[in-house]
N, C-alpha and C. Protein backbone atom coordinates (compact mmCIF):
# COMPACT_ATOMS: atom_id res chain seq x y z
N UNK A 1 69.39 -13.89 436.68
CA UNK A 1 69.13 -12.51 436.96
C UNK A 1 70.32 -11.69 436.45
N UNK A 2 70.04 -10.57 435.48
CA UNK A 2 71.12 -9.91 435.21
C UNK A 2 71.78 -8.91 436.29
N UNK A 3 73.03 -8.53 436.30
CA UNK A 3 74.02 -7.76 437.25
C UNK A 3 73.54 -6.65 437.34
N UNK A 4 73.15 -6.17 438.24
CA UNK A 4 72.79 -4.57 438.87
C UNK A 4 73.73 -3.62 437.74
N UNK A 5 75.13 -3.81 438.22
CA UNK A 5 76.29 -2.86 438.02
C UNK A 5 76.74 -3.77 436.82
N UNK A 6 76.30 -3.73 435.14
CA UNK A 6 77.17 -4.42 434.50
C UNK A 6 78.68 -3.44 434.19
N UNK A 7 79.92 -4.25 434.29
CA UNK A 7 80.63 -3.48 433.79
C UNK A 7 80.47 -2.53 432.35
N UNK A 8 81.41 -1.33 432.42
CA UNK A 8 80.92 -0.78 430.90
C UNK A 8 81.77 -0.89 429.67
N UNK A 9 81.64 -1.07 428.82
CA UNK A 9 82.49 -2.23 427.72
C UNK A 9 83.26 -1.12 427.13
N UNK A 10 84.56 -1.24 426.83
CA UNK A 10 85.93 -0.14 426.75
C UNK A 10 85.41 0.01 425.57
N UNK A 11 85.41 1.51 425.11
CA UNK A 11 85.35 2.27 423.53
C UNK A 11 86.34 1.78 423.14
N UNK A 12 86.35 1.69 421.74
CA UNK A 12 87.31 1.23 421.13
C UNK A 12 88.67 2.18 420.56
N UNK A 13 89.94 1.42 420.55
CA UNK A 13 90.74 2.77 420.45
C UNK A 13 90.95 3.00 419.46
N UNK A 14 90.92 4.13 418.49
CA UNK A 14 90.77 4.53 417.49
C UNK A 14 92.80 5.02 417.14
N UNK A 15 93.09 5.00 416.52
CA UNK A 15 94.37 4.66 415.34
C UNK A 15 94.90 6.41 415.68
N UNK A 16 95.81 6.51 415.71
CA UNK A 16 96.65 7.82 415.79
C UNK A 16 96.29 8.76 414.60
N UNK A 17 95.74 10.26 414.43
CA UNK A 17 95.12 10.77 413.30
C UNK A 17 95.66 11.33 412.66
N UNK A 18 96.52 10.42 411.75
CA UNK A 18 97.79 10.65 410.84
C UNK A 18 97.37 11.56 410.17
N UNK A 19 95.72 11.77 409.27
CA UNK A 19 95.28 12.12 408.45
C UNK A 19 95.64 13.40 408.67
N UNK A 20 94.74 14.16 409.98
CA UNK A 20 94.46 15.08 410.35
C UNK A 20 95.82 16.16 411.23
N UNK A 21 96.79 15.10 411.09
CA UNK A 21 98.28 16.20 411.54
C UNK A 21 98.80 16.43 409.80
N UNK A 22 98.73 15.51 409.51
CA UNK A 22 99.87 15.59 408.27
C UNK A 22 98.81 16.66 407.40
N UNK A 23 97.34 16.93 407.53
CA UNK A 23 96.94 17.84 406.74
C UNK A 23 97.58 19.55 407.61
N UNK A 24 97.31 19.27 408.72
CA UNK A 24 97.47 20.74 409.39
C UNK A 24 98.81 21.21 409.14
N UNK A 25 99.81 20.06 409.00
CA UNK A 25 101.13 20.29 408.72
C UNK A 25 101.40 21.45 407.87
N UNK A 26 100.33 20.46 406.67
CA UNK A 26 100.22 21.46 405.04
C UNK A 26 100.01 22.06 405.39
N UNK A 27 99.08 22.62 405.44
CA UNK A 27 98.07 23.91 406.10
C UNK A 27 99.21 24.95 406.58
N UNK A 28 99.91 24.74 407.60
CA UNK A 28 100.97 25.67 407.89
C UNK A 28 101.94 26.14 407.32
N UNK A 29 102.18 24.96 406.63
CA UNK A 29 103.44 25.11 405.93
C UNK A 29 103.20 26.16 404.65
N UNK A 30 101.94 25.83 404.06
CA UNK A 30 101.43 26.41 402.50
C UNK A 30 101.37 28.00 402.97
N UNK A 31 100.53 28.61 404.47
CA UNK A 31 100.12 29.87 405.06
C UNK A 31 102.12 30.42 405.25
N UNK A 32 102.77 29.67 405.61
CA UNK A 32 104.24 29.96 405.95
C UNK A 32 104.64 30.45 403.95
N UNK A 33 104.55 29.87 403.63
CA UNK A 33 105.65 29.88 402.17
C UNK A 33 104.46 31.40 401.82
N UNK A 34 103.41 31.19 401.64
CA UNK A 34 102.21 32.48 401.09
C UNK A 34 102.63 33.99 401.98
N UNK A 35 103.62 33.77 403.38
CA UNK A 35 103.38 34.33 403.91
C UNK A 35 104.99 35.43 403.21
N UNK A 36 105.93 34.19 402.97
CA UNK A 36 107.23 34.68 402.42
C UNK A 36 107.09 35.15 401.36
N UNK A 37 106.31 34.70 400.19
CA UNK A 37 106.14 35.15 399.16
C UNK A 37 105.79 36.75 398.87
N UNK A 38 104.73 36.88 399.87
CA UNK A 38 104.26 38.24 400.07
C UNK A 38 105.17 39.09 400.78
N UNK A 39 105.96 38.47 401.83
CA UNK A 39 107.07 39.74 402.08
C UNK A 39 107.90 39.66 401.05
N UNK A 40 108.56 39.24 400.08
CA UNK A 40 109.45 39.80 399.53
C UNK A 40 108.59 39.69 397.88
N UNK A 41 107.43 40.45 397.87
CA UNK A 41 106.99 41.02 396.40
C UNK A 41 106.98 42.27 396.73
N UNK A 42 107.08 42.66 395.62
CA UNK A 42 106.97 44.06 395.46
C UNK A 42 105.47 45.01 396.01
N UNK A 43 105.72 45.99 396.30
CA UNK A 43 104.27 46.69 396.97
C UNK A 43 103.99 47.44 395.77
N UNK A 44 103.05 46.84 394.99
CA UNK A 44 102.80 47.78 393.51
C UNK A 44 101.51 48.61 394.42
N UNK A 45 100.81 48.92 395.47
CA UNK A 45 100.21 49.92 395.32
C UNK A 45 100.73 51.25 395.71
N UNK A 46 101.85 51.35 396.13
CA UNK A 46 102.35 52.81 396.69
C UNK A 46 103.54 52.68 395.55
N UNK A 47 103.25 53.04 394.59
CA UNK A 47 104.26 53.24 393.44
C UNK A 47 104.69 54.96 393.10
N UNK A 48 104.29 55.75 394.08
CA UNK A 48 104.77 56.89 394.64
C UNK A 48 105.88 57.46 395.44
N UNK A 49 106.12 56.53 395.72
CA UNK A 49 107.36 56.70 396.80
C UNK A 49 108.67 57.12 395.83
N UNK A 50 108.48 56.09 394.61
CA UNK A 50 110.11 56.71 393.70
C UNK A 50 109.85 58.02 393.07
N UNK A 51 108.73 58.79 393.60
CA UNK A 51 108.74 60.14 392.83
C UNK A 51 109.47 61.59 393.99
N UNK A 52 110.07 62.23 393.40
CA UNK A 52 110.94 63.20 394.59
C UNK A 52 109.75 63.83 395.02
N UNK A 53 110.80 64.12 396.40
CA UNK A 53 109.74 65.12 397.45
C UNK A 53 109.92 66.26 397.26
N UNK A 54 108.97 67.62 397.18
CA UNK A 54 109.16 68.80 396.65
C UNK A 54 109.47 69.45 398.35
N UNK A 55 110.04 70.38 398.31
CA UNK A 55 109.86 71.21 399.47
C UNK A 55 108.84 72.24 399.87
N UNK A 56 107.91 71.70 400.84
CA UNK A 56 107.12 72.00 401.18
C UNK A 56 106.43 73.94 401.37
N UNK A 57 107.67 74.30 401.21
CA UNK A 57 107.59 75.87 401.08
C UNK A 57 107.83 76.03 399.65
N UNK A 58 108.58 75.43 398.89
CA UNK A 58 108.13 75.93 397.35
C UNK A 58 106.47 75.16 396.91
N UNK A 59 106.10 74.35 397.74
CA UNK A 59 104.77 73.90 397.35
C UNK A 59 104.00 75.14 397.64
N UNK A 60 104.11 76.00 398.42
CA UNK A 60 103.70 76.95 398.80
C UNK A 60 103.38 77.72 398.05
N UNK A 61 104.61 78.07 398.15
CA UNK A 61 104.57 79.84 397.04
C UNK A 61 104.02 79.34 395.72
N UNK A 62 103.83 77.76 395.04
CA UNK A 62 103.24 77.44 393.65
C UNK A 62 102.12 77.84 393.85
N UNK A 63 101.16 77.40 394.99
CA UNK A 63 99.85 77.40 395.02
C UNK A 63 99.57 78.45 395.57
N UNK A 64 100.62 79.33 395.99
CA UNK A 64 99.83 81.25 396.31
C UNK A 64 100.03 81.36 394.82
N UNK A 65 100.97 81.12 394.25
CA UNK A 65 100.67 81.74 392.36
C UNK A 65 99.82 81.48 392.38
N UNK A 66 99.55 80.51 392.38
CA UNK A 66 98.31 80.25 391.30
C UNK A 66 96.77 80.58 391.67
N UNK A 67 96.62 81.15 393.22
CA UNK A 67 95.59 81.38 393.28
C UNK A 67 95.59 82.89 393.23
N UNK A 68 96.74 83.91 393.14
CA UNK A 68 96.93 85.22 392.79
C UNK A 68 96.79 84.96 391.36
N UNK A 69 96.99 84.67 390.32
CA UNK A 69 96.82 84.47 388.70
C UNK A 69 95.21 84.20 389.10
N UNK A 70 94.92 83.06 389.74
CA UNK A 70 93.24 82.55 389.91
C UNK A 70 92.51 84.20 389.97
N UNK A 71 92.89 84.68 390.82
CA UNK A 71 92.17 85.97 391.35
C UNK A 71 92.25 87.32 390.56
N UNK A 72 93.36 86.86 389.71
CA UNK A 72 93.55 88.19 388.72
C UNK A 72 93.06 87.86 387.34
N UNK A 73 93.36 86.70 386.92
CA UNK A 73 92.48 86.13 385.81
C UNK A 73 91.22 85.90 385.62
N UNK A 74 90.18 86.18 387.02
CA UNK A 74 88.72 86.14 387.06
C UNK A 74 87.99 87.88 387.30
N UNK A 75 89.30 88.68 387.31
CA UNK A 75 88.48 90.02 387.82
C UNK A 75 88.65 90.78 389.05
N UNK A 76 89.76 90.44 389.61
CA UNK A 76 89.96 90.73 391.12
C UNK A 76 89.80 92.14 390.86
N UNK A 77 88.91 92.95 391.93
CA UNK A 77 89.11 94.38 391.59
C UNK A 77 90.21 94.98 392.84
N UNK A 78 90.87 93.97 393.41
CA UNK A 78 91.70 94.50 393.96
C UNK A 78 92.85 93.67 394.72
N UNK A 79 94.15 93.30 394.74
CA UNK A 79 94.94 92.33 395.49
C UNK A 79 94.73 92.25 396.77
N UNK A 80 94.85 90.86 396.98
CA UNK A 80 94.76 90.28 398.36
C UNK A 80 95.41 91.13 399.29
N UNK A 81 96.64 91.64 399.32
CA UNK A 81 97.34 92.44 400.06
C UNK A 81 96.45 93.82 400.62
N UNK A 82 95.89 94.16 399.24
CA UNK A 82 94.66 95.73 399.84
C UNK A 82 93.52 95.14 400.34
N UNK A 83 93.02 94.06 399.89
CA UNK A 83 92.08 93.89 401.26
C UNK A 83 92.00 93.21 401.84
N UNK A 84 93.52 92.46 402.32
CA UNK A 84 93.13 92.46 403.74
C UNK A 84 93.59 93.97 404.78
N UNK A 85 94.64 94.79 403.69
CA UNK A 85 94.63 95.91 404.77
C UNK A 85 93.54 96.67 404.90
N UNK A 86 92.29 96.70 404.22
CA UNK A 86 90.93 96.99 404.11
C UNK A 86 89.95 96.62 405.06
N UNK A 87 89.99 95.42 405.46
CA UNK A 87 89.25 94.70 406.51
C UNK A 87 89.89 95.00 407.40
N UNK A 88 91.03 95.17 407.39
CA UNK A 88 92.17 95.15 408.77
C UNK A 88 91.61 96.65 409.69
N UNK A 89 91.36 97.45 408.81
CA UNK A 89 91.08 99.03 409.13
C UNK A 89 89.81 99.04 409.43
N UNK A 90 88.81 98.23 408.75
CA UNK A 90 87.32 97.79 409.63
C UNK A 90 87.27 97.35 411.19
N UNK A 91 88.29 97.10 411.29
CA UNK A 91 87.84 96.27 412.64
C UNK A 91 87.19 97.24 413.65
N UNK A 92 86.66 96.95 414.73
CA UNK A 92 86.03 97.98 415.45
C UNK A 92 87.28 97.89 416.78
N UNK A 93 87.36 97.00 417.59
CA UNK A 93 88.66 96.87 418.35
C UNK A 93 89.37 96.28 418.52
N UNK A 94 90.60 95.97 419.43
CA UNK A 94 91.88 95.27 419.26
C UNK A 94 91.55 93.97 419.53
N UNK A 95 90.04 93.37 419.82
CA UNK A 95 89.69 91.88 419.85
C UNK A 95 89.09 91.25 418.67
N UNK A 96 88.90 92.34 418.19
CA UNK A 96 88.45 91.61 416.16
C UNK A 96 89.29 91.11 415.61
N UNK A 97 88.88 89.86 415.13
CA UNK A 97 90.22 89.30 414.59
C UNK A 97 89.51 88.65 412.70
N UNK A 98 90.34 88.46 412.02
CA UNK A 98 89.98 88.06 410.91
C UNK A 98 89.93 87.04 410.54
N UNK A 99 89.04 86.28 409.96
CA UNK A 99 88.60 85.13 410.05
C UNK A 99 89.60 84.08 409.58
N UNK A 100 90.69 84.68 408.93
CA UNK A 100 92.15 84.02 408.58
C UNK A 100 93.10 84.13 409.08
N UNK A 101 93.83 83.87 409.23
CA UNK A 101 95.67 84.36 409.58
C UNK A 101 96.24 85.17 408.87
N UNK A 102 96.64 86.10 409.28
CA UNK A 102 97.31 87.21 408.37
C UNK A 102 98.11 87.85 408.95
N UNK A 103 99.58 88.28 407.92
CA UNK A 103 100.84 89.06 408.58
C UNK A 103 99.63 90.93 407.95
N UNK A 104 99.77 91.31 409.53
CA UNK A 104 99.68 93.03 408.73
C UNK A 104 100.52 93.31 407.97
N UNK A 105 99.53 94.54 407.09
CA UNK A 105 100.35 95.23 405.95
C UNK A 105 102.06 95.86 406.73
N UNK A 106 102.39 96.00 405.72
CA UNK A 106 103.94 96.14 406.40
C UNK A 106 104.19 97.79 405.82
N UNK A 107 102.47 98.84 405.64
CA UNK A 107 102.38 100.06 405.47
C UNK A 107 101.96 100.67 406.81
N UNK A 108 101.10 99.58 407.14
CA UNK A 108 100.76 100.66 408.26
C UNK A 108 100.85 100.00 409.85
N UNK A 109 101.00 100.80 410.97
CA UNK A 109 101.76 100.49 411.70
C UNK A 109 100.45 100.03 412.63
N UNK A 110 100.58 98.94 413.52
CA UNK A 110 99.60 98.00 414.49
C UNK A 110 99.24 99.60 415.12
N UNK A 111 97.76 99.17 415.54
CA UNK A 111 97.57 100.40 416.71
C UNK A 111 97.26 99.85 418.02
């Protein structure tokens, strides 16, 4: 008659997984060196940085030229300065405001 409870027969022990450290090793090591390589290359996409910085208020006054030339070279029938003191004198009361920022004319006095 066979044993109710046969014992259960030991798995066999399988060999230390030389394979599988010594690959991960690589693995780290290759992601480590890829990783040095890339910090010390050069950053060729921001190749902007060696160009000087302009000051931000002469960027200014370039691009009011050029859109006063823009405005006089297409026909302006009148400078920016007269109308906004033009609109300025439209307003109906002291809560109208203009759809831009603007210093008043420095002719006529706030009311």
């Amino acid at each position: 008659m066979p044993d109710p409870n046969p014992t259960p027969e030991k798995p066999d022990h399988k060999a230390f997984p030389f394979l599988t450290v010594a690959a991960s090793f690589l693995t780290f090591f290759a992601f480590l060196a890829l990783v040095l390589v890339a910090y010390h290359s050069p950053n060729y996409l921001n190749e902007r940085e060696t160009e000087q910085k302009t000051d931000p208020a002469v960027k200014l006054n370039e691009v009011k030229a050029k859109n006063e030339a823009a405005i006089a070279g297409a026909g302006g029938k009148m400078s920016v300065v007269a109308a906004t003191a033009e609109l300025l004198g439209k307003l109906k009361n002291e809560k109208d405001r203009l759809p831009f920022p603007t210093q008043e004319p420095a002719g006529e006095p706030k009311k």
